[in-house]
N, C-alpha and C. Protein backbone atom coordinates (compact mmCIF):
# COMPACT_ATOMS: atom_id res chain seq x y z
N UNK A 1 0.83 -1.18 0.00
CA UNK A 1 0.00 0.00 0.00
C UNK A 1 0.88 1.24 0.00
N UNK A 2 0.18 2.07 -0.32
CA UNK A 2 0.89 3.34 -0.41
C UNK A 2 -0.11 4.47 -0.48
N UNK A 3 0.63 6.16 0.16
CA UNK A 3 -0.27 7.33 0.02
C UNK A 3 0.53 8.00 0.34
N UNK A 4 0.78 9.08 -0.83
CA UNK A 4 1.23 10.23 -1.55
C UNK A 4 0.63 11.58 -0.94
N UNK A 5 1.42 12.40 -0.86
CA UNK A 5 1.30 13.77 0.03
C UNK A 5 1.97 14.65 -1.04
N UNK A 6 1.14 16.15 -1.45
CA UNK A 6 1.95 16.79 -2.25
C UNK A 6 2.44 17.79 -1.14
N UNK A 7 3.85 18.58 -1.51
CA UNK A 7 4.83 19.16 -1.11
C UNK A 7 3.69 20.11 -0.89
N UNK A 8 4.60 20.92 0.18
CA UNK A 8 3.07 22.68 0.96
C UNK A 8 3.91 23.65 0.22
N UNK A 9 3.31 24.54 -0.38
CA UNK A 9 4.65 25.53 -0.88
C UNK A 9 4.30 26.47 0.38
N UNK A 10 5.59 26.77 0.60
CA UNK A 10 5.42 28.12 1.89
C UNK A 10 6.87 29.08 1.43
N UNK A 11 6.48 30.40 1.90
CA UNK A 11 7.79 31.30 1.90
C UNK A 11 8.60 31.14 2.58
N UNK A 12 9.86 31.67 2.04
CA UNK A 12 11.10 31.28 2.76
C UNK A 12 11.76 32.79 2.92
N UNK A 13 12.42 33.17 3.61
CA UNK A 13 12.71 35.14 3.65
C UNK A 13 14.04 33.94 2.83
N UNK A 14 14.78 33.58 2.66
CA UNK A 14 15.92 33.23 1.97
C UNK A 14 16.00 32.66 0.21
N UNK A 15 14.88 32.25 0.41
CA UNK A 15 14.47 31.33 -1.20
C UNK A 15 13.45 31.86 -1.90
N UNK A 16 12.48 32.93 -1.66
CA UNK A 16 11.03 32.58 -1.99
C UNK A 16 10.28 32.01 -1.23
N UNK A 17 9.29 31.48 -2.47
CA UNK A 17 8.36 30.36 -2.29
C UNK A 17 9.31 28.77 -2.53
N UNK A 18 9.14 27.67 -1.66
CA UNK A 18 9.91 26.97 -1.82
C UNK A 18 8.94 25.52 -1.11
N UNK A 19 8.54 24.83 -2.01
CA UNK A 19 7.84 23.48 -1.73
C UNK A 19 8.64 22.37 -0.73
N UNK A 20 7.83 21.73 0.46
CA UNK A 20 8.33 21.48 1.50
C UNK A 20 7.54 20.06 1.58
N UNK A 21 8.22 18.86 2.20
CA UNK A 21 7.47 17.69 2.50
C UNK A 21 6.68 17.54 3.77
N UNK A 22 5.49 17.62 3.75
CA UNK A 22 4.21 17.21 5.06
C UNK A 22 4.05 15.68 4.12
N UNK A 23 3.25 14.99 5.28
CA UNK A 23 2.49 14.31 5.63
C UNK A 23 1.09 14.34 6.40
N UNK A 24 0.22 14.37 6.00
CA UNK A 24 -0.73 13.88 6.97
C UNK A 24 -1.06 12.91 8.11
N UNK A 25 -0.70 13.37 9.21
CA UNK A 25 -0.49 12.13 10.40
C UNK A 25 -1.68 12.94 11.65
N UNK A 26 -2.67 11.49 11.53
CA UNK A 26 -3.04 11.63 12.97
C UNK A 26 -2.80 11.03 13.92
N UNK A 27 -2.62 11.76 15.30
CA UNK A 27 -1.76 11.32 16.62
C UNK A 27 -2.96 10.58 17.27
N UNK A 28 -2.84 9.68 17.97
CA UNK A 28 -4.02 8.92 18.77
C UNK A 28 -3.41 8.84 20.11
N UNK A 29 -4.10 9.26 20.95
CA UNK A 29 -4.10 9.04 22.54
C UNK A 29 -5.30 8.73 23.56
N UNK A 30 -5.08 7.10 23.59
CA UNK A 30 -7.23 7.00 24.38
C UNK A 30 -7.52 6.81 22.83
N UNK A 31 -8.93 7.66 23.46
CA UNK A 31 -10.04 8.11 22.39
C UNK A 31 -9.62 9.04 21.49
N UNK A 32 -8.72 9.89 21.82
CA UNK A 32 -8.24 11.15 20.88
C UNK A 32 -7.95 11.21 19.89
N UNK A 33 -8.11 11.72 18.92
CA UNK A 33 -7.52 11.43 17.75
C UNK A 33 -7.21 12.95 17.14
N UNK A 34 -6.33 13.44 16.95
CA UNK A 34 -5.64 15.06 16.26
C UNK A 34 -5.17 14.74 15.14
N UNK A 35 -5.66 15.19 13.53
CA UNK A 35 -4.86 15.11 12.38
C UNK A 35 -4.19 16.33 12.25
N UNK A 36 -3.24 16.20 11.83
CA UNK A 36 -2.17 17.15 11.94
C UNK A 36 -1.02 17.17 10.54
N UNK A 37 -0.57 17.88 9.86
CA UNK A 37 0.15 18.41 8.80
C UNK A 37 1.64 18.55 9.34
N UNK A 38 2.51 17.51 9.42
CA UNK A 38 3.93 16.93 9.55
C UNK A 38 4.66 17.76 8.75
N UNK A 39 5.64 18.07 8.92
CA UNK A 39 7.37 18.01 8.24
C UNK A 39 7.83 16.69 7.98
N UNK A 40 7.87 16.04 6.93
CA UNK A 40 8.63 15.05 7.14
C UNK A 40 10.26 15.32 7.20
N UNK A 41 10.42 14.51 8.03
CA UNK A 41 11.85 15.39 8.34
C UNK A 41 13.28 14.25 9.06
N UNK A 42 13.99 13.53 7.85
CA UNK A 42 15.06 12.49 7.68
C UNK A 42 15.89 13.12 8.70
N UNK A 43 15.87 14.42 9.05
CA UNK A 43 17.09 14.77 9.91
C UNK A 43 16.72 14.72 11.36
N UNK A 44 15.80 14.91 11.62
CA UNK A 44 14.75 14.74 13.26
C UNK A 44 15.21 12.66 13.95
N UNK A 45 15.38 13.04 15.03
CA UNK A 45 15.98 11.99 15.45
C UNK A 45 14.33 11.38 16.12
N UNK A 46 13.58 12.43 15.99
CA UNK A 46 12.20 11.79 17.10
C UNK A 46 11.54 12.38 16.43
N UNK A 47 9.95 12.34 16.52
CA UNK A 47 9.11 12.88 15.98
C UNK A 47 8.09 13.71 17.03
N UNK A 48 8.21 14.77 16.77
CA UNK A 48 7.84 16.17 17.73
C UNK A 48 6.81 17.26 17.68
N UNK A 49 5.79 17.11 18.89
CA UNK A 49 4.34 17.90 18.25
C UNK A 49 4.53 19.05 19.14
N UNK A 50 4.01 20.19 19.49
CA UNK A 50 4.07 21.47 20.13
C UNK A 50 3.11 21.00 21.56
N UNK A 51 3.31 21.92 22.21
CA UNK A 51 2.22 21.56 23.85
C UNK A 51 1.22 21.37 23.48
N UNK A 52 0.62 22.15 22.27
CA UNK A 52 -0.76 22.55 22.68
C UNK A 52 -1.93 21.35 21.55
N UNK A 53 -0.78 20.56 20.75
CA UNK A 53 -1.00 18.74 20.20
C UNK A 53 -1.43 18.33 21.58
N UNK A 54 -0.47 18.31 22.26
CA UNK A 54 0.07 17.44 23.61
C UNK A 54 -1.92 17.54 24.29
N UNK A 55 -1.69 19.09 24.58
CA UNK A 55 -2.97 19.38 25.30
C UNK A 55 -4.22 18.66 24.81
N UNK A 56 -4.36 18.85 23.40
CA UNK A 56 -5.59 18.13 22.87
C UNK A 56 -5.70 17.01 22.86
N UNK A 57 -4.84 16.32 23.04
CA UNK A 57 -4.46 14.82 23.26
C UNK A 57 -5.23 13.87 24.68
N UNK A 58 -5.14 15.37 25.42
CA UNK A 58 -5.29 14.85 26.72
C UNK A 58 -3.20 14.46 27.46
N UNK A 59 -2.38 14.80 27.15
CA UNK A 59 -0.94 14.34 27.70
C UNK A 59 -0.79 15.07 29.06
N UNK A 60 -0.31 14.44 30.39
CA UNK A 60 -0.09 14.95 31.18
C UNK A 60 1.37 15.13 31.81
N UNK A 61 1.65 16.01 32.40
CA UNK A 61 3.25 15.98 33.06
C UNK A 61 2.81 15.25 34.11
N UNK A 62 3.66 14.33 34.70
CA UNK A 62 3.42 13.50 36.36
C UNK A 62 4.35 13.67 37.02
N UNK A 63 5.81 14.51 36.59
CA UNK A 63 6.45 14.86 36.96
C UNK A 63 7.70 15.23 36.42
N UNK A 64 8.20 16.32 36.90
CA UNK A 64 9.10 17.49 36.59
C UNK A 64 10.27 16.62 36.33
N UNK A 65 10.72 15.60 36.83
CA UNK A 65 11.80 14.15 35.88
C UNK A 65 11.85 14.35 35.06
N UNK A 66 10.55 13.82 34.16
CA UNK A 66 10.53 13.29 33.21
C UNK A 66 10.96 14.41 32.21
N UNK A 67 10.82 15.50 32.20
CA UNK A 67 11.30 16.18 31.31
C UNK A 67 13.00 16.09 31.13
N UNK A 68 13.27 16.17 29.79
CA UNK A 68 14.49 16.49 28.76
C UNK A 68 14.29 17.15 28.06
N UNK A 69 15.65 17.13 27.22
CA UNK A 69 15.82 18.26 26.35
C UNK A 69 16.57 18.27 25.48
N UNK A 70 15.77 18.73 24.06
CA UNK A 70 16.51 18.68 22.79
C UNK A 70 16.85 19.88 21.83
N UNK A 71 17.92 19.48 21.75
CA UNK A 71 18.40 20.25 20.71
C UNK A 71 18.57 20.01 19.15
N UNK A 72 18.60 21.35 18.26
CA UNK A 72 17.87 20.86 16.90
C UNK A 72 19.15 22.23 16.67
N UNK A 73 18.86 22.52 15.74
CA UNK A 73 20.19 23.63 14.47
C UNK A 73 20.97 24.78 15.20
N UNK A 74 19.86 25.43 16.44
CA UNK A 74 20.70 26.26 16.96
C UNK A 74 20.83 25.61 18.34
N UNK A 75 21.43 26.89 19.32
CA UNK A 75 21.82 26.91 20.68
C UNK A 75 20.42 25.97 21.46
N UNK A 76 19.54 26.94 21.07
CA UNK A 76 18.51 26.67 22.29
C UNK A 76 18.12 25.52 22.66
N UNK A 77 18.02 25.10 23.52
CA UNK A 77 17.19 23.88 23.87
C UNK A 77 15.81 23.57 24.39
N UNK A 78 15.10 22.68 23.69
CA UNK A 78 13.31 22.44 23.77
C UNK A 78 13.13 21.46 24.52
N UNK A 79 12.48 22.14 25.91
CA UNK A 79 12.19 20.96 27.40
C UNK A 79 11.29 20.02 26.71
N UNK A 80 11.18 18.86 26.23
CA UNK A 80 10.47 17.60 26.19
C UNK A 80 9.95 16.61 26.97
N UNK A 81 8.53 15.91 26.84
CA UNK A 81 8.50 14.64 27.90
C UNK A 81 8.48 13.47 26.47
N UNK A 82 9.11 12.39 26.96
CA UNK A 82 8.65 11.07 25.38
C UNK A 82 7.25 10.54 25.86
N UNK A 83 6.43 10.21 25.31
CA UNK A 83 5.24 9.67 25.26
C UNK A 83 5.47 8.73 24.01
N UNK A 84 4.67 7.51 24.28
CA UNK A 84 4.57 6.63 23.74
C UNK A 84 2.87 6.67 23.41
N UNK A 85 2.97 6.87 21.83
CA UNK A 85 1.36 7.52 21.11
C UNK A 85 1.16 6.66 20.24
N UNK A 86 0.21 6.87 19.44
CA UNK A 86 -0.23 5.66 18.36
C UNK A 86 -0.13 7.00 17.43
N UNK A 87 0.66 6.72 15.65
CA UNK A 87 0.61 7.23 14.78
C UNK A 87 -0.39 6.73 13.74
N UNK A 88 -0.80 7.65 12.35
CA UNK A 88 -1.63 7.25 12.08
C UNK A 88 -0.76 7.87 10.45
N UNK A 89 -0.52 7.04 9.23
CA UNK A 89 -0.29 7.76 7.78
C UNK A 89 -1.00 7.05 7.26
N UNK A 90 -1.79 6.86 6.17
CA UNK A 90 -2.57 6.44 5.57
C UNK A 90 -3.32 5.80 6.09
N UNK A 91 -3.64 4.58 5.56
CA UNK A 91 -4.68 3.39 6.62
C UNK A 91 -3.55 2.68 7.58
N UNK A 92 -2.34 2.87 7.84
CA UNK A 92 -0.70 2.26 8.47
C UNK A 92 -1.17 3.10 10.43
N UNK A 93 -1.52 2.24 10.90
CA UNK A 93 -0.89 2.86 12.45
C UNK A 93 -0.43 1.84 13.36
N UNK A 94 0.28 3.13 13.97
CA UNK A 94 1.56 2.08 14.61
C UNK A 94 2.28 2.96 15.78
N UNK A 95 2.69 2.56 16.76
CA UNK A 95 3.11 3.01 18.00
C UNK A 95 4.44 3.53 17.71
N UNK A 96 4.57 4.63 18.20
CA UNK A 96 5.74 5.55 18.29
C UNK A 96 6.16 6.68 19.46
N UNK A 97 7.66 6.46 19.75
CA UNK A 97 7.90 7.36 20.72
C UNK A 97 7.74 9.00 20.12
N UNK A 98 7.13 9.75 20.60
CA UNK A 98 7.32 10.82 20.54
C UNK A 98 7.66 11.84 21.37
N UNK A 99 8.06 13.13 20.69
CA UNK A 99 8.30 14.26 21.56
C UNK A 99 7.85 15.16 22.40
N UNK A 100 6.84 15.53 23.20
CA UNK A 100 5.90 16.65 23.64
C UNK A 100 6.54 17.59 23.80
N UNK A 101 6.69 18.82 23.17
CA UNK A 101 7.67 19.88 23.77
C UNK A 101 6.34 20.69 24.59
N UNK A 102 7.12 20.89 25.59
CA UNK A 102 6.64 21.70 26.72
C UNK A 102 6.27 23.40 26.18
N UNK A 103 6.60 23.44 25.22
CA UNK A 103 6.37 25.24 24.89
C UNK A 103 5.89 24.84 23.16
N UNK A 104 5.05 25.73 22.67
CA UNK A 104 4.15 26.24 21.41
C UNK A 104 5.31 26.44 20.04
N UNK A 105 6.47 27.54 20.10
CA UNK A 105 7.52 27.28 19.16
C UNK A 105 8.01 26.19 18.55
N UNK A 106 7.64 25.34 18.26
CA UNK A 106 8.18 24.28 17.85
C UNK A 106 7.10 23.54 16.68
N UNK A 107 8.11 23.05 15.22
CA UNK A 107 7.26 22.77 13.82
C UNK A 107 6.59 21.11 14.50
N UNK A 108 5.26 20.83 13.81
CA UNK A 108 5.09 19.33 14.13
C UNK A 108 6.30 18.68 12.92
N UNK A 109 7.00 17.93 13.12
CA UNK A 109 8.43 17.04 12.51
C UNK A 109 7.61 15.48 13.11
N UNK A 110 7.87 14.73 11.68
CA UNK A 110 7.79 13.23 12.12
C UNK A 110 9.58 12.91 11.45
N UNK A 111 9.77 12.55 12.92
CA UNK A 111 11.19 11.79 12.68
C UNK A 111 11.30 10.43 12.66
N UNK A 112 12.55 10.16 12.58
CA UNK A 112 12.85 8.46 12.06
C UNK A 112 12.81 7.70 13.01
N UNK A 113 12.86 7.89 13.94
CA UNK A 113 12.71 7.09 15.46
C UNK A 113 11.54 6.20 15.60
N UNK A 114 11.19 4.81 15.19
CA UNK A 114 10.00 4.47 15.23
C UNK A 114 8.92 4.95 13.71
N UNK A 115 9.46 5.16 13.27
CA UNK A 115 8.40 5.26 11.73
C UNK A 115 9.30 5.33 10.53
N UNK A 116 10.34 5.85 10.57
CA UNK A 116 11.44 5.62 9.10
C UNK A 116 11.36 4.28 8.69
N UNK A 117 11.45 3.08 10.07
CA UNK A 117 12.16 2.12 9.79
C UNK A 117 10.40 0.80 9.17
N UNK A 118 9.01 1.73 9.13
CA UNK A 118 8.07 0.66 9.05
C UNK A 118 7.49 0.96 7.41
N UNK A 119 8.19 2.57 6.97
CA UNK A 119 8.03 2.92 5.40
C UNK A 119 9.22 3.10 4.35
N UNK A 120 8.42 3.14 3.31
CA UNK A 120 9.81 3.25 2.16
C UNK A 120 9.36 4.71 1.84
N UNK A 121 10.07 5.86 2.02
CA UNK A 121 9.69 7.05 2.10
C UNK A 121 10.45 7.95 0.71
N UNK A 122 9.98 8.57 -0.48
CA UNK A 122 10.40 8.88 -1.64
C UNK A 122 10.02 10.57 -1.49
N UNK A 123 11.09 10.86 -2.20
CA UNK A 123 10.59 12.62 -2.34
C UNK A 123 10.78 12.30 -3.91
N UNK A 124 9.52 12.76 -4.01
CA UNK A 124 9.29 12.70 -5.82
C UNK A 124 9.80 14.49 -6.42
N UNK A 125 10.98 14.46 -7.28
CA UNK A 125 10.99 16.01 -7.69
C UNK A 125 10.39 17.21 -7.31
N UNK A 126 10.83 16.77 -5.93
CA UNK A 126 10.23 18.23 -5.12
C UNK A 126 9.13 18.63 -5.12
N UNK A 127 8.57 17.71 -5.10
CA UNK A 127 6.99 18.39 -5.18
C UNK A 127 6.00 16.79 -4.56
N UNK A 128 5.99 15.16 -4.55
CA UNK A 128 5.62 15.16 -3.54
C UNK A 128 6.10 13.91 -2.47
N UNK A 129 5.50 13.49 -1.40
CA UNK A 129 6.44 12.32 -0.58
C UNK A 129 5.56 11.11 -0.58
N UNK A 130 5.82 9.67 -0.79
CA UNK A 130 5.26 9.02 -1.11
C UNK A 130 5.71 7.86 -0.07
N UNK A 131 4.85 7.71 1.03
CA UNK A 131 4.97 6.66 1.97
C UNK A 131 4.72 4.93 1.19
N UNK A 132 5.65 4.14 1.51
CA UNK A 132 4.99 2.59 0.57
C UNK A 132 5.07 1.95 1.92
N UNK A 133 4.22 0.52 2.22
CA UNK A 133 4.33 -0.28 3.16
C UNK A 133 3.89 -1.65 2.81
């Protein structure tokens, strides 16, 4: 099976307009279910939704531990908890660790951690990404 996602064109202050790979992925937690518009993103070591995914989800902190922290291109670092969620790409779902970042700044990214390794993932001439399974 397979399902094809065309590239989002969005501005770039550096490039223009410049076509970018999403996915359509909905996150499942419980009953919850959030569809959501991905980065697919080969360089992301985890796959990472903003708090306010987290919130609609129903995700809770149980304690101030559990948080870490990642770092991505620059300095800063993004407080995280991992949750273990159910992903959703086409009719394909399947359990994956993910990221909760504790703060709103942050792109939804599906990384390779738990989902690279269950698709054959193609960027068709820049324009679109084609999950096979």
């Amino acid at each position: 099976m397979e399902v094809e996602f065309g590239f989002r064109r969005e501005r770039s202050d550096l490039f223009g307009f410049i076509g970018r790979p999403v996915a359509r992925v909905t996150v499942i937690h419980r009953r919850r279910r959030v569809p959501q518009l991905f980065y697919v993103d080969s360089g992301a070591d985890v796959t990472l939704i903003p708090k306010s995914v987290g919130d609609l989800l129903g995700l809770t902190l149980a304690s101030p531990k559990q948080i870490q922290e990642v770092r991505g291109i620059g300095e800063q670092g993004v407080p995280i908890v991992i949750r273990r969620l159910q992903l959703q790409v086409g009719s394909k779902i399947f359990s994956a660790r993910v990221a909760w970042a504790l703060l709103e700044e942050v792109p939804l990214l599906l990384g390779r951690l738990d989902c690279f390794r269950l698709f054959e993932i193609t960027f068709h001439k820049d324009q679109a990404t084609v999950f096979k399974w």
